[in-house]
Protein backbone atom coordinates (compact mmCIF):
# COMPACT_ATOMS: atom_id res chain seq x y z
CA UNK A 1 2.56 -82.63 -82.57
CA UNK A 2 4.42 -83.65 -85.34
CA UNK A 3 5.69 -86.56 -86.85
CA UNK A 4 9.16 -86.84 -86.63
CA UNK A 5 9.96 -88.65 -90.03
CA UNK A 6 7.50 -86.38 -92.65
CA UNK A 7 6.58 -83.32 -90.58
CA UNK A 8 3.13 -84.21 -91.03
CA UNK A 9 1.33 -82.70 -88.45
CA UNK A 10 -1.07 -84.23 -85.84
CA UNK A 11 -4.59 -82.83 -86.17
CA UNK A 12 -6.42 -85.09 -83.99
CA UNK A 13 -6.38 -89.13 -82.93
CA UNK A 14 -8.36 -91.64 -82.31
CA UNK A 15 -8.08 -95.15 -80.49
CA UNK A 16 -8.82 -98.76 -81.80
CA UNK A 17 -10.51 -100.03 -79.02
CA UNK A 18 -12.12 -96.93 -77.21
CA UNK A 19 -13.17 -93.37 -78.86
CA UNK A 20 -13.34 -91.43 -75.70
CA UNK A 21 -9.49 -92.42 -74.75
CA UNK A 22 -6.75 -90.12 -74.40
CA UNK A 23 -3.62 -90.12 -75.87
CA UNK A 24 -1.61 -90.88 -72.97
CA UNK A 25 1.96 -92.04 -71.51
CA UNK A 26 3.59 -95.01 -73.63
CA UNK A 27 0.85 -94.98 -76.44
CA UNK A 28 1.42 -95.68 -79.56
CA UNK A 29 0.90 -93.91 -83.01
CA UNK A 30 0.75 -94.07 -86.57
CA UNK A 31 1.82 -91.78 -89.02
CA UNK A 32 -1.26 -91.65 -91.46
CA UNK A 33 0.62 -89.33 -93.71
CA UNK A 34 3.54 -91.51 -94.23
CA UNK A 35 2.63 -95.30 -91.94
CA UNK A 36 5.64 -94.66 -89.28
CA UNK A 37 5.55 -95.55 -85.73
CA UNK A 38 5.31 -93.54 -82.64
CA UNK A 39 5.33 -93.54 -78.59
CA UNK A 40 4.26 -90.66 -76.46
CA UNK A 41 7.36 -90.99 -73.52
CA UNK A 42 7.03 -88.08 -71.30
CA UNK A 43 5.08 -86.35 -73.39
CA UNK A 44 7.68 -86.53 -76.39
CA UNK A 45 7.08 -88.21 -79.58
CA UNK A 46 9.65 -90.86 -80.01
CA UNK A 47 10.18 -92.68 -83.67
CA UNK A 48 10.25 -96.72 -82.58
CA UNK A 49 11.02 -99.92 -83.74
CA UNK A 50 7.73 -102.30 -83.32
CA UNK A 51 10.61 -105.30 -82.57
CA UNK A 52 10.16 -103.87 -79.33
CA UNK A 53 6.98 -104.55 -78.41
CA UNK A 54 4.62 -107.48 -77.84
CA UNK A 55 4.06 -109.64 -80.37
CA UNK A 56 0.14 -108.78 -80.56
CA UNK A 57 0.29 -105.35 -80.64
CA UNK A 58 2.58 -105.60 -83.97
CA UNK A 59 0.40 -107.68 -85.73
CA UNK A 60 -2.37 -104.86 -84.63
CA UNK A 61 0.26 -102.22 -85.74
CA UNK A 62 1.06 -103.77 -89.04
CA UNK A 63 -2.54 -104.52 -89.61
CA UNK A 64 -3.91 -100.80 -89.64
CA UNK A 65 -0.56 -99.50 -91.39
CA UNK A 66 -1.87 -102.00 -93.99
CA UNK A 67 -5.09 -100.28 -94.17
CA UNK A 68 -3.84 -96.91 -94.04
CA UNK A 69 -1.97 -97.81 -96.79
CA UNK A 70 -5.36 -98.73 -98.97
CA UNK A 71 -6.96 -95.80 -97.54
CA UNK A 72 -4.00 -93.40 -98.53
CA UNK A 73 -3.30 -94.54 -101.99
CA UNK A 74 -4.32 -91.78 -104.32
C-alpha cells in the first residue's frame, strides 16, 4: 500500500495498543513519511478527516503525529 498524499509506501505497521494485531476493516493509519491520515474501507486506503471520528481517538491521532513529527525531523 501506498499513501495516497506522498506515495510513500507501506513497508510494514504496527498497533498502539496490541503488536500481534492486524491491520483490519475501518483502521486507521498514519503516514510516517509525511503525518497524514488513513482508513482501510474495504480494503482501500481512504485519505480522512479526523473531525470524523471520536473525540479520543483524535487526541490519540494527533498525539503520535506529534511524535512522528520529533522522530522524523532530520
Amino acid at each position: 500500500m501506498k499513501c495516497l498524499n506522498c506515495g510513500y509506501k507501506f513497508d510494514a505497521h504496527t498497533c498502539l495498543t496490541d503488536e500481534k494485531a492486524e491491520f483490519g476493516d475501518g483502521d486507521v493509519s498514519i503516514c510516517l513519511n509525511c503525518g497524514e491520515i488513513h482508513q482501510l474501507r474495504n480494503g482501500v486506503l481512504e485519505l480522512i478527516d479526523i473531525r470524523g471520528l471520536p473525540k479520543d481517538i483524535q487526541k490519540l491521532i494527533l498525539k503520535t503525529n506529534a511524535i512522528r513529527q520529533v522522530v522524523m525531523k532530520k
